[in-house]
Protein backbone atom coordinates (compact mmCIF):
# COMPACT_ATOMS: atom_id res chain seq x y z
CA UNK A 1 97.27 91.22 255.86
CA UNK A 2 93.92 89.33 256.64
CA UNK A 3 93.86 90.41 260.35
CA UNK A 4 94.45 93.96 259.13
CA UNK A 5 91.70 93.96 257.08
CA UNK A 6 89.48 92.22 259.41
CA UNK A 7 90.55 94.74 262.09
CA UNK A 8 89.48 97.58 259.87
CA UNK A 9 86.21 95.97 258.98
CA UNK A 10 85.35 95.85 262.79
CA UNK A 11 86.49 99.33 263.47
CA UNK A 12 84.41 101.06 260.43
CA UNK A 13 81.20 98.39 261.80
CA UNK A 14 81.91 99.98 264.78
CA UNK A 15 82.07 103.61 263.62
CA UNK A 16 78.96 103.23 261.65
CA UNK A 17 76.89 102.04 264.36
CA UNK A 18 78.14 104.88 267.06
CA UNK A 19 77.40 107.02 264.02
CA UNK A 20 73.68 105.76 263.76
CA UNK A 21 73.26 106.29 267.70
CA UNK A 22 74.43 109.91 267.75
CA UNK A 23 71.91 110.23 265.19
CA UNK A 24 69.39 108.61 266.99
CA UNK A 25 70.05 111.13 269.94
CA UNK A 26 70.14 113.67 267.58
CA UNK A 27 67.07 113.32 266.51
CA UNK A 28 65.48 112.53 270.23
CA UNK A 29 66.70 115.78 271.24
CA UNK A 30 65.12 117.87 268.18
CA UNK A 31 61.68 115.99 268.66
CA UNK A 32 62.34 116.85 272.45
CA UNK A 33 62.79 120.78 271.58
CA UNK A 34 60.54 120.76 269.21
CA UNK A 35 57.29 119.08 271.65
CA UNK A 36 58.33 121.60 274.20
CA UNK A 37 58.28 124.83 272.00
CA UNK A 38 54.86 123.32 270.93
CA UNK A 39 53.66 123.04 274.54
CA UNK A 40 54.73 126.75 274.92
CA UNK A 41 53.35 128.07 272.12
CA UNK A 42 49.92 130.07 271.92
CA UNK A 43 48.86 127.28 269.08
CA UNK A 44 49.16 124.48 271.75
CA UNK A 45 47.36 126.83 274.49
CA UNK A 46 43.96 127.83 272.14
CA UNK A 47 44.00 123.95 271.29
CA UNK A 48 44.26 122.99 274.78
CA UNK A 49 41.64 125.80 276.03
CA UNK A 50 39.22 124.66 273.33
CA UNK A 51 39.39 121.16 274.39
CA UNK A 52 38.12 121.99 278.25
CA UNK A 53 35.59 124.92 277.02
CA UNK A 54 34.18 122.47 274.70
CA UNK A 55 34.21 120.03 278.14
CA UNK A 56 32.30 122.54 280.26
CA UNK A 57 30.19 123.70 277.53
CA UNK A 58 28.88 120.24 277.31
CA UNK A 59 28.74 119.77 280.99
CA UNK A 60 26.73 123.06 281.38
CA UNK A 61 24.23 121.97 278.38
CA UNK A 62 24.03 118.77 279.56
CA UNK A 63 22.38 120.56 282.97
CA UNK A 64 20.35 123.05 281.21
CA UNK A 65 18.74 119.91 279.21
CA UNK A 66 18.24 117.58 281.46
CA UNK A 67 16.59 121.04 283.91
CA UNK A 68 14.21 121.97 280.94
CA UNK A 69 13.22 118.44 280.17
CA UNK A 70 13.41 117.18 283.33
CA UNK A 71 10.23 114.73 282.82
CA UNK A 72 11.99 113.37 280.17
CA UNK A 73 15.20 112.33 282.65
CA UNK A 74 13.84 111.55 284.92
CA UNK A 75 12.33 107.65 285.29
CA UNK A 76 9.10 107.39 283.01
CA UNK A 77 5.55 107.35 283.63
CA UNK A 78 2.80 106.93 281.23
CA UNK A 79 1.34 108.72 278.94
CA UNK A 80 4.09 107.47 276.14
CA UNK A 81 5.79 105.02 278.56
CA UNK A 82 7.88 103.18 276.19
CA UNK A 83 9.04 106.21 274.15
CA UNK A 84 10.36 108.06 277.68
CA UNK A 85 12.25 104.89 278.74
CA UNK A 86 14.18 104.76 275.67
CA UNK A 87 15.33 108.04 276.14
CA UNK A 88 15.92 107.93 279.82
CA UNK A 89 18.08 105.05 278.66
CA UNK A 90 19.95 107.02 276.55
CA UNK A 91 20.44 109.76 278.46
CA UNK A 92 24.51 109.03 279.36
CA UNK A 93 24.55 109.66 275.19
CA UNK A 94 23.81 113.43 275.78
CA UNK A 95 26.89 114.90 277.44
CA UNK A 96 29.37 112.77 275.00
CA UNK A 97 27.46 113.89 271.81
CA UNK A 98 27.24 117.37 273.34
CA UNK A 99 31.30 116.96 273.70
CA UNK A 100 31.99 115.95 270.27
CA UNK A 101 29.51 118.55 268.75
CA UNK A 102 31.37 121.86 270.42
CA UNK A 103 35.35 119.75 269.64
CA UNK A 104 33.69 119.89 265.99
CA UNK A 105 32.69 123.57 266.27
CA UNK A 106 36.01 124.39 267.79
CA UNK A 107 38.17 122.92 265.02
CA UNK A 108 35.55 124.65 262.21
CA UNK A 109 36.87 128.31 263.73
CA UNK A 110 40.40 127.46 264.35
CA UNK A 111 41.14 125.81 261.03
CA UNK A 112 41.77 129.01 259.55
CA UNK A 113 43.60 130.88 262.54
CA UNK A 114 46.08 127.90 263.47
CA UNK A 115 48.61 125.62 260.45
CA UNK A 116 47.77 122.67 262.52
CA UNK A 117 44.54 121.87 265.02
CA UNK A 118 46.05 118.12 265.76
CA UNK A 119 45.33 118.59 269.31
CA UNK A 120 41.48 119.23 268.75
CA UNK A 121 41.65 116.63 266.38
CA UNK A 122 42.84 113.76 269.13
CA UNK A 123 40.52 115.67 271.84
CA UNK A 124 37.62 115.05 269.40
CA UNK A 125 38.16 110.99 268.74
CA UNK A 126 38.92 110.29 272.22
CA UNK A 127 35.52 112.18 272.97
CA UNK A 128 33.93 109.63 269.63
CA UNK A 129 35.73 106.59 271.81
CA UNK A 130 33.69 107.56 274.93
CA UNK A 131 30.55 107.68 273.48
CA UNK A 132 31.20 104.41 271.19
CA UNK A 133 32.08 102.66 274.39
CA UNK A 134 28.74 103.80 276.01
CA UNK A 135 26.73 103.02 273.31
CA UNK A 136 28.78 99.40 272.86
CA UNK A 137 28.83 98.62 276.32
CA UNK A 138 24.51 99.11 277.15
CA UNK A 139 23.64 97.58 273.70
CA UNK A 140 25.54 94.28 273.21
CA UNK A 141 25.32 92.14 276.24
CA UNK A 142 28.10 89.17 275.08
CA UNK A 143 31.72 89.91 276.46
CA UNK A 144 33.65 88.44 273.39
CA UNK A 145 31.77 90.15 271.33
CA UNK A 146 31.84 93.40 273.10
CA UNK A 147 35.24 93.32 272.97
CA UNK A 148 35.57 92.53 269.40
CA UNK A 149 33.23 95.82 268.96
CA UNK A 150 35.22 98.09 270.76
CA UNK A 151 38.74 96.85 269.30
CA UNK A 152 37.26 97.46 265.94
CA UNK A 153 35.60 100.79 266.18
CA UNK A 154 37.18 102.68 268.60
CA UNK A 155 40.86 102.35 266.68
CA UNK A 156 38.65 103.14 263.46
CA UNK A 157 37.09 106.68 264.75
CA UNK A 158 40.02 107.47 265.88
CA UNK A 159 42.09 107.41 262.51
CA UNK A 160 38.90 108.87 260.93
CA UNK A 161 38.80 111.89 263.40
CA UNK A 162 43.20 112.35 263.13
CA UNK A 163 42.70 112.12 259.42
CA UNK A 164 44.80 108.72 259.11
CA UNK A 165 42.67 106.81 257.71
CA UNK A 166 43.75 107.00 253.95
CA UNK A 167 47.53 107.14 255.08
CA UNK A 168 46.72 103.95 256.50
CA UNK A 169 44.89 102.26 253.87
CA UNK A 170 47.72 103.09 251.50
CA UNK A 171 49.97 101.25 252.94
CA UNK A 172 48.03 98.35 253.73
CA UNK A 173 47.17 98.18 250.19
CA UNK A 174 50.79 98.14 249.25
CA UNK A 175 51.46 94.88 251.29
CA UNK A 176 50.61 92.55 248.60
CA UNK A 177 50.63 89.26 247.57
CA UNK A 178 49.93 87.71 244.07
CA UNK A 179 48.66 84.03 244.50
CA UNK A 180 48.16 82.68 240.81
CA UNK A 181 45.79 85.71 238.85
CA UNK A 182 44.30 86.77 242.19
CA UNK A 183 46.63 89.82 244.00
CA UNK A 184 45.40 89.87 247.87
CA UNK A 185 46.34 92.93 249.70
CA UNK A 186 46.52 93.68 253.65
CA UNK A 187 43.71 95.49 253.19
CA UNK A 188 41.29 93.46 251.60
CA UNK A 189 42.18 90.25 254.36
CA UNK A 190 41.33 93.36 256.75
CA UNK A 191 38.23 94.60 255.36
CA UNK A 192 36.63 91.30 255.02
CA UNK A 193 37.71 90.37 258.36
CA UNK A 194 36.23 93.55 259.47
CA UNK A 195 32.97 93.80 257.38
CA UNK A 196 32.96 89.86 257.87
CA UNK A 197 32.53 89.95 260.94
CA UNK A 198 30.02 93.18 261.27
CA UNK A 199 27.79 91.09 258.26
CA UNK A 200 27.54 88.03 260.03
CA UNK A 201 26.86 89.85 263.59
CA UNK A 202 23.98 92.02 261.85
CA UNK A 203 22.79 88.76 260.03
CA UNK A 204 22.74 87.18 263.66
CA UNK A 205 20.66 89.78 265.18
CA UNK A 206 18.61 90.43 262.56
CA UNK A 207 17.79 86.72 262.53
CA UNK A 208 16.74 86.27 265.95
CA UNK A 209 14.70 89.66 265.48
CA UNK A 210 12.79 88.75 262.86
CA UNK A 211 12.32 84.93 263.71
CA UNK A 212 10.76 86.58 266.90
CA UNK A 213 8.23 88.75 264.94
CA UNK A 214 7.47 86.12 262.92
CA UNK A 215 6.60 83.67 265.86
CA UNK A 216 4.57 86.53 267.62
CA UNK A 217 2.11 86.54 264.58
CA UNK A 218 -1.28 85.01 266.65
CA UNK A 219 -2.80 85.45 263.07
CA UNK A 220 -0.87 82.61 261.47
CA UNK A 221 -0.95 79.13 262.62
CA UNK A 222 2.06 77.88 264.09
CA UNK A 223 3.51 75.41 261.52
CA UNK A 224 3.00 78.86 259.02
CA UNK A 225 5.05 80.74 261.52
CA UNK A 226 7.75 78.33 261.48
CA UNK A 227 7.98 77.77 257.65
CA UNK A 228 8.29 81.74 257.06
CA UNK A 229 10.94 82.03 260.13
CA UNK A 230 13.22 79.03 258.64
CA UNK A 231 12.65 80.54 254.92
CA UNK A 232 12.97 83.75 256.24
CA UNK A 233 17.15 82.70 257.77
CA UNK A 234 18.14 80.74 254.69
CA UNK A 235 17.51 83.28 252.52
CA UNK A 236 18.93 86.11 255.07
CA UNK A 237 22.11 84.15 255.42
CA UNK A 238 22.38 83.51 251.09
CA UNK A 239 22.34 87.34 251.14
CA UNK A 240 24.65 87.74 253.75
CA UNK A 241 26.90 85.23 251.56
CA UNK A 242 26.37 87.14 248.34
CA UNK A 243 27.09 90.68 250.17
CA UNK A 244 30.37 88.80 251.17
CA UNK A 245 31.29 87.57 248.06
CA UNK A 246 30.86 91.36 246.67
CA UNK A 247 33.31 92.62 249.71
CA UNK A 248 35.85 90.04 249.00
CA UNK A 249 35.72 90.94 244.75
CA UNK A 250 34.46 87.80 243.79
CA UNK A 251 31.98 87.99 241.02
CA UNK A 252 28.80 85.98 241.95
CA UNK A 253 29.27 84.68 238.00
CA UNK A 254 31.84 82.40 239.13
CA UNK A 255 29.10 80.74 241.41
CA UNK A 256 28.02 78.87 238.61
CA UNK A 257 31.64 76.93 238.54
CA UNK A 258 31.34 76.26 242.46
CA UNK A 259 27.79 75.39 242.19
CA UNK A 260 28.57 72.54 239.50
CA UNK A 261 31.23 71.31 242.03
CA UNK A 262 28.96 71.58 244.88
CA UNK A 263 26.61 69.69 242.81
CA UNK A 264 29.08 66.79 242.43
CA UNK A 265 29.83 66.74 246.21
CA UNK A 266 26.53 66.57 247.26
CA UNK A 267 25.99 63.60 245.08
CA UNK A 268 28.75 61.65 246.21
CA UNK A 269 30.19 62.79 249.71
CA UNK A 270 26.89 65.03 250.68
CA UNK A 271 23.84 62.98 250.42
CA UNK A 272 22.89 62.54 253.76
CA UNK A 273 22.89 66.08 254.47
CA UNK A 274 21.40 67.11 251.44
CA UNK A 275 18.70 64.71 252.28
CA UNK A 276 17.80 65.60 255.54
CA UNK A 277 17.74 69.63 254.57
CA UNK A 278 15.39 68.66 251.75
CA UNK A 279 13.12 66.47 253.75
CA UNK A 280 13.45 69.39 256.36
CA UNK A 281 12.01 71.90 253.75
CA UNK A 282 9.07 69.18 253.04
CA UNK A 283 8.05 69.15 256.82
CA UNK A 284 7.83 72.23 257.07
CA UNK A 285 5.81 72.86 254.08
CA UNK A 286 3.78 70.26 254.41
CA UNK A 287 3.00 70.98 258.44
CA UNK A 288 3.04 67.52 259.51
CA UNK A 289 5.41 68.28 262.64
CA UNK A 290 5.53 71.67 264.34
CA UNK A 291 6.61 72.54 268.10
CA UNK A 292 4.82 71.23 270.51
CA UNK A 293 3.86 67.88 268.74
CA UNK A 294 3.99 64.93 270.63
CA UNK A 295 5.63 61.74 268.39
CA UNK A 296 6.53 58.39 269.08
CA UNK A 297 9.02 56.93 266.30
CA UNK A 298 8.74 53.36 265.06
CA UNK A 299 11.48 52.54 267.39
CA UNK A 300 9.74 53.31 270.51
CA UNK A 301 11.75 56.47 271.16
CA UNK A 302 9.15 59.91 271.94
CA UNK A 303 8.76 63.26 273.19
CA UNK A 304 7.49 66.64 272.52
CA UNK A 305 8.91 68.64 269.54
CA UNK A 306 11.04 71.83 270.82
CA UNK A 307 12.83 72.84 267.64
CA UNK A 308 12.50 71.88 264.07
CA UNK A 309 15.96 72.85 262.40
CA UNK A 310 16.63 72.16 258.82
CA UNK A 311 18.87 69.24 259.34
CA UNK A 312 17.08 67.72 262.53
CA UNK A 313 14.41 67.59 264.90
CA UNK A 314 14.60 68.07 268.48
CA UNK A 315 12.34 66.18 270.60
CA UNK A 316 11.91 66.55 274.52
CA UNK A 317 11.56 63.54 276.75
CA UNK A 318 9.59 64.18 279.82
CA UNK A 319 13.30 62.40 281.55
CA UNK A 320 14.81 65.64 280.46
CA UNK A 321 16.75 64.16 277.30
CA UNK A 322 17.02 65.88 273.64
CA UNK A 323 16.94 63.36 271.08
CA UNK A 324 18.05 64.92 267.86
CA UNK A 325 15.87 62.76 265.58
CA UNK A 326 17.11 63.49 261.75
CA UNK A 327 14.47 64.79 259.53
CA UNK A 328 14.95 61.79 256.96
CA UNK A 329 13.09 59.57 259.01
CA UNK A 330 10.17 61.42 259.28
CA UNK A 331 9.90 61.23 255.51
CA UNK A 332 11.41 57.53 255.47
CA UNK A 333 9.48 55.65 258.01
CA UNK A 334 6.62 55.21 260.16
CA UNK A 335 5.66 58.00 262.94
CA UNK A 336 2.66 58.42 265.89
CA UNK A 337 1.99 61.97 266.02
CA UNK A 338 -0.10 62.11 268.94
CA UNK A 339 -1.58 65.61 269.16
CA UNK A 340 -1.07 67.26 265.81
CA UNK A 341 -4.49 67.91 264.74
CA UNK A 342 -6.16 66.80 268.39
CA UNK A 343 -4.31 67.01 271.90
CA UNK A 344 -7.19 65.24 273.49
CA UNK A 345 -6.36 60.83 274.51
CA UNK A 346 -8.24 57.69 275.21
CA UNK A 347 -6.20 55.85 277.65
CA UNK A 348 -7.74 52.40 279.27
CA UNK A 349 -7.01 50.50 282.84
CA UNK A 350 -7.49 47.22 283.02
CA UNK A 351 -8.01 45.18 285.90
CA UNK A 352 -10.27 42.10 287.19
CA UNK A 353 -12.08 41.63 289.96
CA UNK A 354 -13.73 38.35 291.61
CA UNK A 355 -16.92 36.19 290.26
CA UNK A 356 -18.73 37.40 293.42
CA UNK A 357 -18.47 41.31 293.07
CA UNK A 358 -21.51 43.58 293.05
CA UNK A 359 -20.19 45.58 289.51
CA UNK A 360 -23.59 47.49 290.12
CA UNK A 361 -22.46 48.61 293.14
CA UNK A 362 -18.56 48.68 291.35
CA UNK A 363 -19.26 50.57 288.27
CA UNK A 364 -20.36 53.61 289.85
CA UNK A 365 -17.70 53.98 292.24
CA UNK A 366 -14.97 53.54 289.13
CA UNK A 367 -16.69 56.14 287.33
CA UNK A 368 -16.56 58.30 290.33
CA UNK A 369 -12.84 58.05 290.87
CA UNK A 370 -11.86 58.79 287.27
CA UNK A 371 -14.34 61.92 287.25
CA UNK A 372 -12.42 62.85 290.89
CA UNK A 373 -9.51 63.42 288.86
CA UNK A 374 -8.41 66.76 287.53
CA UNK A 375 -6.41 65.91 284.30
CA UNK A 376 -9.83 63.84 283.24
CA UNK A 377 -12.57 64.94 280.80
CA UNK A 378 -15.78 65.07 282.67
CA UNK A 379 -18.87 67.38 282.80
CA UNK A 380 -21.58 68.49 280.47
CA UNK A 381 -19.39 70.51 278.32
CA UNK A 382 -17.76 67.15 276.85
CA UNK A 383 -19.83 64.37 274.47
CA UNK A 384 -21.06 60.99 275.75
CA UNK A 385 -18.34 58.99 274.40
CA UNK A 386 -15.47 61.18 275.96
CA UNK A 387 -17.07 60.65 279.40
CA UNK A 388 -15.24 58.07 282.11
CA UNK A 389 -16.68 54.94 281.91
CA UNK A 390 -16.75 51.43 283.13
CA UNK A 391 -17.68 48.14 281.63
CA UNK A 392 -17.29 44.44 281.33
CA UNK A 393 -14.51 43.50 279.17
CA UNK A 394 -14.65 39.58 279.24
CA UNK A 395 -14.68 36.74 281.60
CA UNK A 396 -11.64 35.46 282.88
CA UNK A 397 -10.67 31.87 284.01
CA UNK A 398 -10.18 33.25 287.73
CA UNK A 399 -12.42 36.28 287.90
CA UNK A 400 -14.24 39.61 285.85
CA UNK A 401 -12.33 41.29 283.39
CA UNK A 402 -12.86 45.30 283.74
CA UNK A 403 -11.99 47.93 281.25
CA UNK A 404 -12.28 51.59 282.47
CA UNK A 405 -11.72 54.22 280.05
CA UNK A 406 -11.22 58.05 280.61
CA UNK A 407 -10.32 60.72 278.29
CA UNK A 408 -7.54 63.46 278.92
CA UNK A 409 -5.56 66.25 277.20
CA UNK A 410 -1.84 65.91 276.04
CA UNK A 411 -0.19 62.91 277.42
CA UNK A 412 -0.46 60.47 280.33
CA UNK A 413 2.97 61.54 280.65
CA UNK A 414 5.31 63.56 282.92
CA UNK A 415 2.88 67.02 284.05
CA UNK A 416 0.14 65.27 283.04
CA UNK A 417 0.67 61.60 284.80
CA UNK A 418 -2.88 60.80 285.32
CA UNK A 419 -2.85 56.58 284.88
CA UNK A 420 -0.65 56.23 287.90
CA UNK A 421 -2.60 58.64 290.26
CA UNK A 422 -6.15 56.49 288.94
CA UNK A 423 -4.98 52.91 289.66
CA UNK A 424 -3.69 54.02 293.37
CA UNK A 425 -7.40 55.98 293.79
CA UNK A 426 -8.77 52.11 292.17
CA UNK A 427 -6.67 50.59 294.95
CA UNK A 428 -7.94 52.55 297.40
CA UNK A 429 -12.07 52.23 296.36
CA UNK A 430 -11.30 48.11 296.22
CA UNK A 431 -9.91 47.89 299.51
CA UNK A 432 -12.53 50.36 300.93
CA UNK A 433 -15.43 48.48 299.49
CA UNK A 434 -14.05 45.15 300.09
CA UNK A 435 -13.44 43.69 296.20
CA UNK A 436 -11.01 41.34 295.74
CA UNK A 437 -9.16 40.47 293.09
CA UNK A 438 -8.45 37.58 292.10
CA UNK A 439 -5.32 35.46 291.31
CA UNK A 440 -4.82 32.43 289.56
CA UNK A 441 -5.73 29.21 291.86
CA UNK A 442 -4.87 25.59 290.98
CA UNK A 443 -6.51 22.63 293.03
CA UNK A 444 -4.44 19.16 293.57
CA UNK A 445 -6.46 16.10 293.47
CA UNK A 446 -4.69 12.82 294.54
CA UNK A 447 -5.74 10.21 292.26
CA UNK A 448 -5.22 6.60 294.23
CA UNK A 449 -3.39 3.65 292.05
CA UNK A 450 -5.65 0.88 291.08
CA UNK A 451 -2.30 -1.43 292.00
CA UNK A 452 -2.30 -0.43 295.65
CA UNK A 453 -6.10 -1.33 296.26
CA UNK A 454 -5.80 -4.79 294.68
CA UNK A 455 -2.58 -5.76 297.00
């Protein structure tokens, strides 16, 4: 009696599913019939004749344009340079906008001859596609986020232009979730991915834009430049936060709760950040570092200031190394800022040179070989106590202590390596002119033993 029933079971399973495939068929064949009847009909044959007229009207405008205006296509000259090149940049925009235009004014006059312009429809978001893949592809130079462009908009004219948009949106909005007194949809995880993404990007380049105006101000010095560009990000990105917040349906009241908690975090797990973007704000408002600054830390370490971020500073050896130098310290501790308010140095070369030297004769030929020097300050146009010099120092146990002194600008570093190239030029003046310098000598007198002389 089991098997019996089981057998039946099987053979109505079996029934049901045969069932469900002639229907399947069924329906194939009726969609089938029903395409080809619409590829024979005269609705599918004004669509598809509107589609290429609306192609060769745009190629034939497209020629009459460009033949009318043809110093405007062709490459630019001056008078109005820059406003010609960006149009004979854009000129692969004219045919495609030219193509959607006549698709549009083809569907206006058959929407009221034909039940259905579908065709049209397609022809005229495929036509959108081309021109948003021109426009994506000369404008944003980064693959990924090319790509991320193009998957985004293209799919989105296209359900604009076939009028699927809101069929869509529907049903994203009925895949729902309810996580405690907060229901997230499909479509709001979408359209904050989306908008997200298209904030931040915006926020990104409109960053870097106006960071670059800012810096191009010759009116403002450059410490002012940076202090407006930093100010200028945080408070671009806080919007772009609070725009976010808005998309997602979070009211910015609730801030006040996350704030409080953020407040607690910072003053237990955060302090090291929070310290070093405060002391960040205070350098730059106070102007006691800006690019190009050349500072020696109290542990020896130095370079040249190439970016002054809000958590850190970036300095430059002349080896080639970033050291990311936390702003704390530059609030904390003890710092040489050697060409803040003045790039030009003292620097001094010592050497010493025998009790028998002519330093008449020697002065003027050290003077002579610092002023030969490029990097060093010489000339009328520089004060009396900036000129090279040469002078007596001290006397030594074996010989003359000289100090030479020269003046430069920036540092006797890297480009400007100036003490090296001066004590090979010293060398070469001391050897020429026959000054010696002296070393340390020690003379041995044997002392005879009052012993040995008695015996």
């Amino acid at each position: 009696m089991v098997y019996a029933s089981s057998g039946m079971t099987r053979f109505e399973e079996g029934t049901q599913n045969l069932n469900i495939w002639h229907n399947l068929q069924g329906a194939a064949a009726e969609y089938r019939d029903a395409t080809i009847d619409w590829l024979g009909s005269a609705e599918f044959a004004i669509q598809a004749c509107s589609i290429l007229a609306s192609f060769l009207l745009a190629l034939i405008a497209t020629a009459i344009i460009r033949k009318s205006f043809a110093g405007v296509f062709e490459h630019p000259t001056a008078p109005l340079l820059s406003f010609k090149l960006k149009l004979y940049n854009k000129q692969d925009y004219l045919r495609p906008l030219l193509n959607i235009l006549f698709l549009g004014l083809a569907i206006e006059l058959t929407d009221t001859l034909l039940e259905s312009n579908l065709l049209l429809h397609f022809g005229q978001s495929i036509a959108v596609s081309i021109l948003l893949y021109t426009m994506v592809k000369r404008s944003i130079s980064n693959t990924i986020l090319r790509r991320l462009v193009l998957w985004v908009t293209i799919p989105f004219a296209i359900l604009v232009f076939m009028n699927w948009l809101d069929t869509l949106t529907g049903w994203l909005a009925s895949l729902s979730v309810d996580i405690g007194s907060l229901e997230v949809s499909a479509l709001d995880i979408v359209r904050v991915a989306i908008f997200g993404s298209v904030l931040f990007w915006l926020g990104k380049v409109s960053n870097n834009a106006g960071k670059r105006m800012i810096r191009n101000q010759a009116d403002l010095d450059i410490g002012t430049r940076e202090v407006i560009a930093k100010l200028f990000e945080v408070g671009l990105f806080v919007l772009i936060f609070i725009l976010l917040l808005q998309i997602m349906g979070i009211n910015i009241t609730t801030l006040a709760v996350f704030g409080g908690a953020l407040a607690v975090g910072i003053g237990f797990g955060l302090q090291s950040i929070a310290s070093n973007f405060i002391s960040g704000i205070i350098i730059l408002l106070d102007r006691s570092l800006t690019v190009g600054d050349h500072i020696q830390m109290e542990d020896g370490q130095s370079g040249i200031i190439t970016q002054l971020n809000m958590r850190s500073t970036t300095l430059e050896t002349y080896d080639g190394k970033d050291i990311m130098v936390p702003n704390e310290k530059f609030i904390t501790s003890t710092f040489v800022n050697w060409t803040h308010k003045n790039i030009k140095q003292r620097y001094d070369i010592n050497l010493q040179v025998a009790y028998g030297t002519d330093l008449h004769k020697l002065f003027p030929l050290l003077r002579e070989v610092c002023i030969a020097h490029p990097k060093v300050l010489s000339g009328p146009n520089y004060p009396y106590e900036e000129q090279p010099d040469a002078e007596i120092s001290s006397f030594g146990d074996s010989g003359i202590n000289i100090l030479i002194e020269f003046w430069m600008e920036g540092i006797d570093d890297g480009a400007n390596r100036v003490g090296g190239d001066l004590l090979l030029m010293i060398w070469d003046v001391l050897n020429e002119n026959g000054v010696e310098i002296p070393f340390p000598q020690r003379v041995v007198r044997m002392v005879k033993d009052p012993d040995d002389s008695a015996g």
